[in-house]
Protein backbone atom coordinates (compact mmCIF):
# COMPACT_ATOMS: atom_id res chain seq x y z
CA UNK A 1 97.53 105.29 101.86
CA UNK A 2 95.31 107.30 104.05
CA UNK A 3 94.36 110.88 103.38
CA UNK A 4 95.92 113.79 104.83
CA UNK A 5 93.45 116.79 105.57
CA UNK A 6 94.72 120.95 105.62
CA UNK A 7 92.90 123.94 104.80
CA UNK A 8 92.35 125.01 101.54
CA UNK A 9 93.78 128.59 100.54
CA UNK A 10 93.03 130.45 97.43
CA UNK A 11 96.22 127.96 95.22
CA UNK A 12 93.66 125.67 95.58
CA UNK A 13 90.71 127.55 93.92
CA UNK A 14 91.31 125.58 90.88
CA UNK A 15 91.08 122.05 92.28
CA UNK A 16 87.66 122.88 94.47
CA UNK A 17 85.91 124.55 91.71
CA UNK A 18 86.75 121.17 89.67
CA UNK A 19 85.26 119.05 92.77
CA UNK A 20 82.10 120.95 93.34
CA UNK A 21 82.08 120.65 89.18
CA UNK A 22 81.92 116.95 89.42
CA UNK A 23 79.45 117.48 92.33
CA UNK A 24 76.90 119.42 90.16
CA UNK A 25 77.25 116.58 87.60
CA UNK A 26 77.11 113.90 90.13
CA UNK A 27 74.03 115.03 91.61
CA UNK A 28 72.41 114.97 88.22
CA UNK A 29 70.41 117.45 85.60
CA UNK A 30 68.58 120.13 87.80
CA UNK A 31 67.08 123.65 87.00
CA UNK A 32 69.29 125.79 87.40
CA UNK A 33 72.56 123.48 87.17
CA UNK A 34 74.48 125.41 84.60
CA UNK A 35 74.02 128.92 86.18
CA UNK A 36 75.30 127.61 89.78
CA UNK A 37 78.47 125.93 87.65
CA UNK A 38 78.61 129.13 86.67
CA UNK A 39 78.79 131.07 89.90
CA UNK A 40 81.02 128.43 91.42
CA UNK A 41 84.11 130.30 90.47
CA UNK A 42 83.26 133.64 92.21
CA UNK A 43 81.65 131.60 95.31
CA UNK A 44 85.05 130.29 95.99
CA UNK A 45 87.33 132.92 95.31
CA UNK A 46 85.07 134.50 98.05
CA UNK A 47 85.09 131.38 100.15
CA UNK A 48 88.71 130.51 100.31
CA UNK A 49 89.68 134.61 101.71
CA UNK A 50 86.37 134.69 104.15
CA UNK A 51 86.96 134.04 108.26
CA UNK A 52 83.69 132.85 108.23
CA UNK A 53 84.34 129.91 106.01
CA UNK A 54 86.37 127.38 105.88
CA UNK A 55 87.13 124.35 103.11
CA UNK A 56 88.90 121.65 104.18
CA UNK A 57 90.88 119.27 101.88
CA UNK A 58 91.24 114.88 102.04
CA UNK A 59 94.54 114.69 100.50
CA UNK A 60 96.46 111.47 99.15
CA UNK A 61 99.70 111.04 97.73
CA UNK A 62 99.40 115.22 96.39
CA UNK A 63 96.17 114.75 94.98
CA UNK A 64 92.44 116.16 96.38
CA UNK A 65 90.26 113.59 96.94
CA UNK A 66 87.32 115.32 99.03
CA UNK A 67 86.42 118.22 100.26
CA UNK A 68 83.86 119.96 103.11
CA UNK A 69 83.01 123.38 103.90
CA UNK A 70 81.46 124.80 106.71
CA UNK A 71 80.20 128.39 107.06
CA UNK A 72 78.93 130.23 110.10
CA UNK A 73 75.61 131.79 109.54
CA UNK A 74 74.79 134.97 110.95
CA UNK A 75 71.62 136.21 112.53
CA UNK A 76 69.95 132.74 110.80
CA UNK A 77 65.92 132.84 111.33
CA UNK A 78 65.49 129.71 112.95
CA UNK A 79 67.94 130.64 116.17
CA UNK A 80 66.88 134.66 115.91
CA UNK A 81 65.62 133.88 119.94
CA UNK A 82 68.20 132.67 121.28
CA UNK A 83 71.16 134.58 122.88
CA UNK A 84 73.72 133.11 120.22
CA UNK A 85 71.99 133.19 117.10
CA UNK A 86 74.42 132.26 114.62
CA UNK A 87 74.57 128.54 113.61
CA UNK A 88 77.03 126.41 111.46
CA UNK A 89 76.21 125.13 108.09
CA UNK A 90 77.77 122.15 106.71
CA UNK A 91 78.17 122.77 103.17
CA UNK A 92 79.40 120.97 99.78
CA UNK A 93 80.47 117.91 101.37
CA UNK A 94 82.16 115.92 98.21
CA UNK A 95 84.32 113.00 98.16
CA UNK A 96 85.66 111.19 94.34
CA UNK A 97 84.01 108.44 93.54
CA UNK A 98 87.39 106.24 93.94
CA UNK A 99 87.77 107.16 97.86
CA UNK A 100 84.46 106.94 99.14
CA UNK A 101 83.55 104.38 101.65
CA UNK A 102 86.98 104.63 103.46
CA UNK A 103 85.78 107.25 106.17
CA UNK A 104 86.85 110.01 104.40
CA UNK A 105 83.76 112.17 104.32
CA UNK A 106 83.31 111.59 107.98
CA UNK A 107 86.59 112.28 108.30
CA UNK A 108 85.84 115.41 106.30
CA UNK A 109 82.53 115.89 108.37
CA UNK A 110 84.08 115.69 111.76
CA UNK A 111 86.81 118.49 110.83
CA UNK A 112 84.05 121.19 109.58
CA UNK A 113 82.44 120.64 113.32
CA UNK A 114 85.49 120.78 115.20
CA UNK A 115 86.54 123.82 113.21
CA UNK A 116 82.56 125.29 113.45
CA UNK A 117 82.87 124.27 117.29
CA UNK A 118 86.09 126.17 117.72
CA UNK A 119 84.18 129.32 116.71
CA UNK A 120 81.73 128.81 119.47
CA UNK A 121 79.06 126.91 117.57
CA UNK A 122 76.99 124.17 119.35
CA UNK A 123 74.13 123.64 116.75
CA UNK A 124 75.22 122.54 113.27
CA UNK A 125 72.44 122.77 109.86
CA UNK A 126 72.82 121.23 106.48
CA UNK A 127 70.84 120.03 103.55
CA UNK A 128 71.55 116.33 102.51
CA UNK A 129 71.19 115.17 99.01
CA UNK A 130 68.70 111.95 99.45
CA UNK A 131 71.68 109.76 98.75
CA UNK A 132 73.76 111.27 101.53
CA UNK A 133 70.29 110.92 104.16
CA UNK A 134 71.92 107.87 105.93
CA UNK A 135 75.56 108.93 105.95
CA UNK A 136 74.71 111.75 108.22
CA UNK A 137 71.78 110.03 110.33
CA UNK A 138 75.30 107.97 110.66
CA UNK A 139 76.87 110.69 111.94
CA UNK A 140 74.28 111.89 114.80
CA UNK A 141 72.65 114.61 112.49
CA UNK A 142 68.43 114.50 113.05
CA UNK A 143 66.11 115.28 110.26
CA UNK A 144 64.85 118.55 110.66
CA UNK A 145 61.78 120.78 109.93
CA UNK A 146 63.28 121.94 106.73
CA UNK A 147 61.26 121.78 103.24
CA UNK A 148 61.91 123.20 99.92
CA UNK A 149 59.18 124.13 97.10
CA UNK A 150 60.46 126.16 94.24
CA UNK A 151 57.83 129.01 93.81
């Protein structure tokens, strides 16, 4: 059966905290993992009430299967010249292990852009786990001058 996709509200804290949960594990041991697990809870109760977020849910037969968020970003550094300098942000894309490889996440994917494009976005960021590289190069998304060192 194919998925469904709505909005998440805040009756669905429980389930997305559980998804980004098997996220974190997914993604394996990291510094830091257990005090982001632990800020999950508040992150979403904020995420699920904000206009400036929204978390969409893959859906099948009553059950959450995969989730994306998107976020507008205010006044980000990289667009702080140009007239509009907000950008989207595609963030915690997550699909279960059972329903991947069906087209849900770019299902997923292409509802966080409509939705960011409805706000008036035209540029779109995110940070891919390595993994996830070639599902969004599938997708049209460019590598970009982004680099991370922990200080």
């Amino acid at each position: 059966m194919p998925p469904s996709f709505r909005f998440a509200t805040p009756e669905d804290h429980e389930v997305v905290v559980q998804m980004l949960h098997e996220l974190v594990i997914e993604l394996g041991p990291a510094e830091g993992a257990d005090r982001l697990r632990a800020r999950l809870d508040e992150d979403i109760r904020l995420a699920l009430t904000s206009p400036n977020i929204c978390i969409i849910l893959a859906v099948v037969e009553g059950e959450a299967v995969g989730l994306g968020r998107a976020d507008v970003l205010f006044a980000d550094p990289i667009f702080r010249l140009r007239d509009d300098n907000r950008c989207g942000y595609i963030d915690q894309m997550y699909v279960r292990p059972a329903y991947r490889n069906q087209g849900v996440g770019r299902d997923l994917l292409e509802r966080c852009e409509d939705w960011l494009r409805g706000r008036g976005l035209g540029h779109v960021l995110l940070h891919a786990a390595p993994r996830a590289v070639h599902f969004y190069e599938r997708e049209g998304y460019l590598p970009n001058r982004e680099m991370f060192k922990r200080l």
